[in-house]
C-alpha atoms as a PDB file:
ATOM      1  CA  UNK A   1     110.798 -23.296  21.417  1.00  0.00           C
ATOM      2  CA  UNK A   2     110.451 -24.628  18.289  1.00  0.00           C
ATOM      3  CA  UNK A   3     108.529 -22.492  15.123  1.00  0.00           C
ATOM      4  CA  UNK A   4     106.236 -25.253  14.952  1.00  0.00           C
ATOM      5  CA  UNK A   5     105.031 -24.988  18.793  1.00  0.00           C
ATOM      6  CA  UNK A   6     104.862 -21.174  18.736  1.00  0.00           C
ATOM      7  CA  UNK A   7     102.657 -21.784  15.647  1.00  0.00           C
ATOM      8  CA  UNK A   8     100.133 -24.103  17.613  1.00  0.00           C
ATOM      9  CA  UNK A   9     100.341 -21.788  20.865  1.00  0.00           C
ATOM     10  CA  UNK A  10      99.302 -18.953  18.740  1.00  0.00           C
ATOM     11  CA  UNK A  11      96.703 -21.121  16.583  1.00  0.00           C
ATOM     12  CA  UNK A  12      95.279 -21.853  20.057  1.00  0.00           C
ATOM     13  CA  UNK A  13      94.968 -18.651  21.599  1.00  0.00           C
ATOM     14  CA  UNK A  14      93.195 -17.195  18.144  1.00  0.00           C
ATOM     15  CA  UNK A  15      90.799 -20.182  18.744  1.00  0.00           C
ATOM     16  CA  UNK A  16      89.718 -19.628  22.067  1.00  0.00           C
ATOM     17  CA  UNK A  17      89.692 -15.493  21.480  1.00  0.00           C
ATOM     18  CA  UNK A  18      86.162 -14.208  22.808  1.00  0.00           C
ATOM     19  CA  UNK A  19      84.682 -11.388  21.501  1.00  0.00           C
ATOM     20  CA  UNK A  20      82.378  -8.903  23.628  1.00  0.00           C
ATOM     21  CA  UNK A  21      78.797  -8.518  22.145  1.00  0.00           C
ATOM     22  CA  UNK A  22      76.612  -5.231  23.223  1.00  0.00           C
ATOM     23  CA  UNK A  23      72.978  -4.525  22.695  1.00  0.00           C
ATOM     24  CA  UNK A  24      72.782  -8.043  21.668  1.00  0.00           C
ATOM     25  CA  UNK A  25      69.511 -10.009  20.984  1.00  0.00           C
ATOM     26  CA  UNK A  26      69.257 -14.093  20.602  1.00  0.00           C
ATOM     27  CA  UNK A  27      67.530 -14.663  16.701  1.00  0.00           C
ATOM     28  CA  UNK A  28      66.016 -17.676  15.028  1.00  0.00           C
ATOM     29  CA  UNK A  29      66.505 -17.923  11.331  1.00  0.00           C
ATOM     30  CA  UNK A  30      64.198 -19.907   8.876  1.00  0.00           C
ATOM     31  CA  UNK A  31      67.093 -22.608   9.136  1.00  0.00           C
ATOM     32  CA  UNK A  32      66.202 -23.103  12.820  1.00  0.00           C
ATOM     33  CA  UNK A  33      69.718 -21.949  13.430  1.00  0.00           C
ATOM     34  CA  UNK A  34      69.715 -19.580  16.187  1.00  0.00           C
ATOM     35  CA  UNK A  35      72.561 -16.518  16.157  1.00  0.00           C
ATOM     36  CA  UNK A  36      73.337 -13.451  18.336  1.00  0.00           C
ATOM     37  CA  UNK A  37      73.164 -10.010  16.753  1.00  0.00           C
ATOM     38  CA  UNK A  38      74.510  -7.020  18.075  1.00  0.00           C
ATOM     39  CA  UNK A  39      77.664  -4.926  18.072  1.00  0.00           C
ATOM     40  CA  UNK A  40      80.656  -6.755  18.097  1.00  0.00           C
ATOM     41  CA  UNK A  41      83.767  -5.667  20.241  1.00  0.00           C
ATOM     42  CA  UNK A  42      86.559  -6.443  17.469  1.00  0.00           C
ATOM     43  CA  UNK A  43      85.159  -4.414  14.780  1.00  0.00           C
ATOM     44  CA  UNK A  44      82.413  -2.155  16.624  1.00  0.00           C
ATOM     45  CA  UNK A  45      79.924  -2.993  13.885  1.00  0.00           C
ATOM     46  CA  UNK A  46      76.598  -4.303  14.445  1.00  0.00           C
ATOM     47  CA  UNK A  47      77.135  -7.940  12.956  1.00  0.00           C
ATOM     48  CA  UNK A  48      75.629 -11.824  13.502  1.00  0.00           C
ATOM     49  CA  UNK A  49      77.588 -14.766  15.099  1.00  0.00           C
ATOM     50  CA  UNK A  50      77.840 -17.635  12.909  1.00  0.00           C
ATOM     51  CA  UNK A  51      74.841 -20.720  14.424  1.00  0.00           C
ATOM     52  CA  UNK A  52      75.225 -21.329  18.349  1.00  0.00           C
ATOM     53  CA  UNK A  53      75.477 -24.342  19.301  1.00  0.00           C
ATOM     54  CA  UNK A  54      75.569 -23.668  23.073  1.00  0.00           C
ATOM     55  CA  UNK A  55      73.798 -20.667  25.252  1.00  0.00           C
ATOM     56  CA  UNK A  56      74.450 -20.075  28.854  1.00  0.00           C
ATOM     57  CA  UNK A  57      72.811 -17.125  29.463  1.00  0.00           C
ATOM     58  CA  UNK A  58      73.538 -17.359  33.529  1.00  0.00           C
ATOM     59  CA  UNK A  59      77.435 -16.513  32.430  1.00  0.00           C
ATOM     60  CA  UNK A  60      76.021 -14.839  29.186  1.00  0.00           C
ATOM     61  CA  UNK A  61      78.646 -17.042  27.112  1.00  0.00           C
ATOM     62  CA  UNK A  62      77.618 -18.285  23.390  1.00  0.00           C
ATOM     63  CA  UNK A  63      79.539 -20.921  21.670  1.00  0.00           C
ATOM     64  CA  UNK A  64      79.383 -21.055  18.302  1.00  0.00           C
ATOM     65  CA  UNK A  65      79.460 -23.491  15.976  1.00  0.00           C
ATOM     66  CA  UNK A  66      83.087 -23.203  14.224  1.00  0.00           C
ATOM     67  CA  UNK A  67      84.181 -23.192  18.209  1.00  0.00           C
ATOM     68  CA  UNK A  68      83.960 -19.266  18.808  1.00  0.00           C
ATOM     69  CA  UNK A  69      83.034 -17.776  22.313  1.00  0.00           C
ATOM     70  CA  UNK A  70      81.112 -14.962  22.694  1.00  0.00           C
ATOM     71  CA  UNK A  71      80.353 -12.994  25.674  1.00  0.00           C
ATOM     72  CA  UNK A  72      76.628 -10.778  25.647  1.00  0.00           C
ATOM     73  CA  UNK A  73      77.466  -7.964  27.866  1.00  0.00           C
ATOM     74  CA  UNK A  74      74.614  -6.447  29.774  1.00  0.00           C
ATOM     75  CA  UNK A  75      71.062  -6.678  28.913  1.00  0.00           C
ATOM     76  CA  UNK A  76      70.006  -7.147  25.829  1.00  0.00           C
ATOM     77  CA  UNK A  77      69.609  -4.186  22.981  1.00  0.00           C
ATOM     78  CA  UNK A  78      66.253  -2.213  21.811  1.00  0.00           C
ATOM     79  CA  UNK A  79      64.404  -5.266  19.437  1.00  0.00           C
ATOM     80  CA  UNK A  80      64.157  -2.097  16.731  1.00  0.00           C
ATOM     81  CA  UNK A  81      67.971  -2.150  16.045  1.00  0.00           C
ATOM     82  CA  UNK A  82      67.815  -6.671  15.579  1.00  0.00           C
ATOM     83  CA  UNK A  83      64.546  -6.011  13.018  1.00  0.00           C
ATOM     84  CA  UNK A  84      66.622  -3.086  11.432  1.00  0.00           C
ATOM     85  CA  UNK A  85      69.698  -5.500  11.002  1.00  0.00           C
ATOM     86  CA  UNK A  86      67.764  -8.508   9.767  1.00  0.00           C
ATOM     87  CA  UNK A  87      65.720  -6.156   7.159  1.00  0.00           C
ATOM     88  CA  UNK A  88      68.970  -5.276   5.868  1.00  0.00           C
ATOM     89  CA  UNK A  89      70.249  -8.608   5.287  1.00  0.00           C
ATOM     90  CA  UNK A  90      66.661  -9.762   4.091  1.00  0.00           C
ATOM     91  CA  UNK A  91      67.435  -7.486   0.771  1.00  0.00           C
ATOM     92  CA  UNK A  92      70.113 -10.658  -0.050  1.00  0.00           C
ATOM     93  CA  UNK A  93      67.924 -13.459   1.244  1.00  0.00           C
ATOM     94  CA  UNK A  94      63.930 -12.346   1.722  1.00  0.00           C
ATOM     95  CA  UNK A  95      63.327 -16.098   3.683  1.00  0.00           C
ATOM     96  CA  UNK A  96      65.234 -13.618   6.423  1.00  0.00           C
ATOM     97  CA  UNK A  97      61.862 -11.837   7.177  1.00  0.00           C
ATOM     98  CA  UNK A  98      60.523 -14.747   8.545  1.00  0.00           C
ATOM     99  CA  UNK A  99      63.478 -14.349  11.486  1.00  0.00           C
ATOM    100  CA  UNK A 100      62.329 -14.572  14.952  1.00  0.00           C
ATOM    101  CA  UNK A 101      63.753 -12.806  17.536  1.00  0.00           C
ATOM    102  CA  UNK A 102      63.823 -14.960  20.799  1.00  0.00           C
ATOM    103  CA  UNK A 103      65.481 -12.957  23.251  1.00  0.00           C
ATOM    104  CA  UNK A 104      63.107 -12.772  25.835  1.00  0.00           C
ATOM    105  CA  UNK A 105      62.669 -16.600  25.945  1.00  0.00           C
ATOM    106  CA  UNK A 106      65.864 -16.424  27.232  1.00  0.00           C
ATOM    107  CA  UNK A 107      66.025 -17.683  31.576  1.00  0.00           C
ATOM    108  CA  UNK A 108      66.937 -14.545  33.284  1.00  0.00           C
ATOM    109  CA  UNK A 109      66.072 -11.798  30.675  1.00  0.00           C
ATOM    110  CA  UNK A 110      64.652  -9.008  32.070  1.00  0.00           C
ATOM    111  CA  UNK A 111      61.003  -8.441  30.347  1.00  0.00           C
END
């Protein structure tokens, strides 16, 4: 195999890389862009996704818009740690503390 083709096989596989999210919750910024929040299984941190652009919360799969998957494992996390995390960024952009959190309008999420 050619450098060139390993280069695009390992392009590809970086692309389509999913990364587990815990004690997730579904958020709508003042944008209207909606993101996941929770801790993130490649750095352990709690963290945002960039926009999604596609929810499927039957298969709890989020596809964000620069093409990364993300897969919400279990149900989703106490609402306290999402305000907690979007208070935090709000000290760089107040318009944050107008941030819904949507979770429960979510099919399927327990209440």
């Amino acid at each position: 195999m050619s450098s060139v083709m390993l280069t695009k096989i390992a392009l590809q596989a970086a692309e389509y890389k999913r990364t587990y999210v815990a004690e997730w919750r579904l958020v709508e910024t003042y944008l209207g862009n909606r993101h996941i929040v929770g801790r993130f299984s490649d750095t352990g941190r709690y963290w945002a996704t960039p926009p999604i652009v596609r929810l499927d919360s039957i298969i709890s799969r989020a596809i964000a818009r620069d093409g990364r998957q993300f897969t919400l494992i279990g149900d989703p996390g106490p609402a306290a740690a999402a305000a907690s995390f979007i208070a935090l960024c709000a000290a760089f952009d107040e318009r944050l503390l107008t941030t819904r959190d949507i979770t429960m309008e979510l099919p399927l999420c327990p209440s």
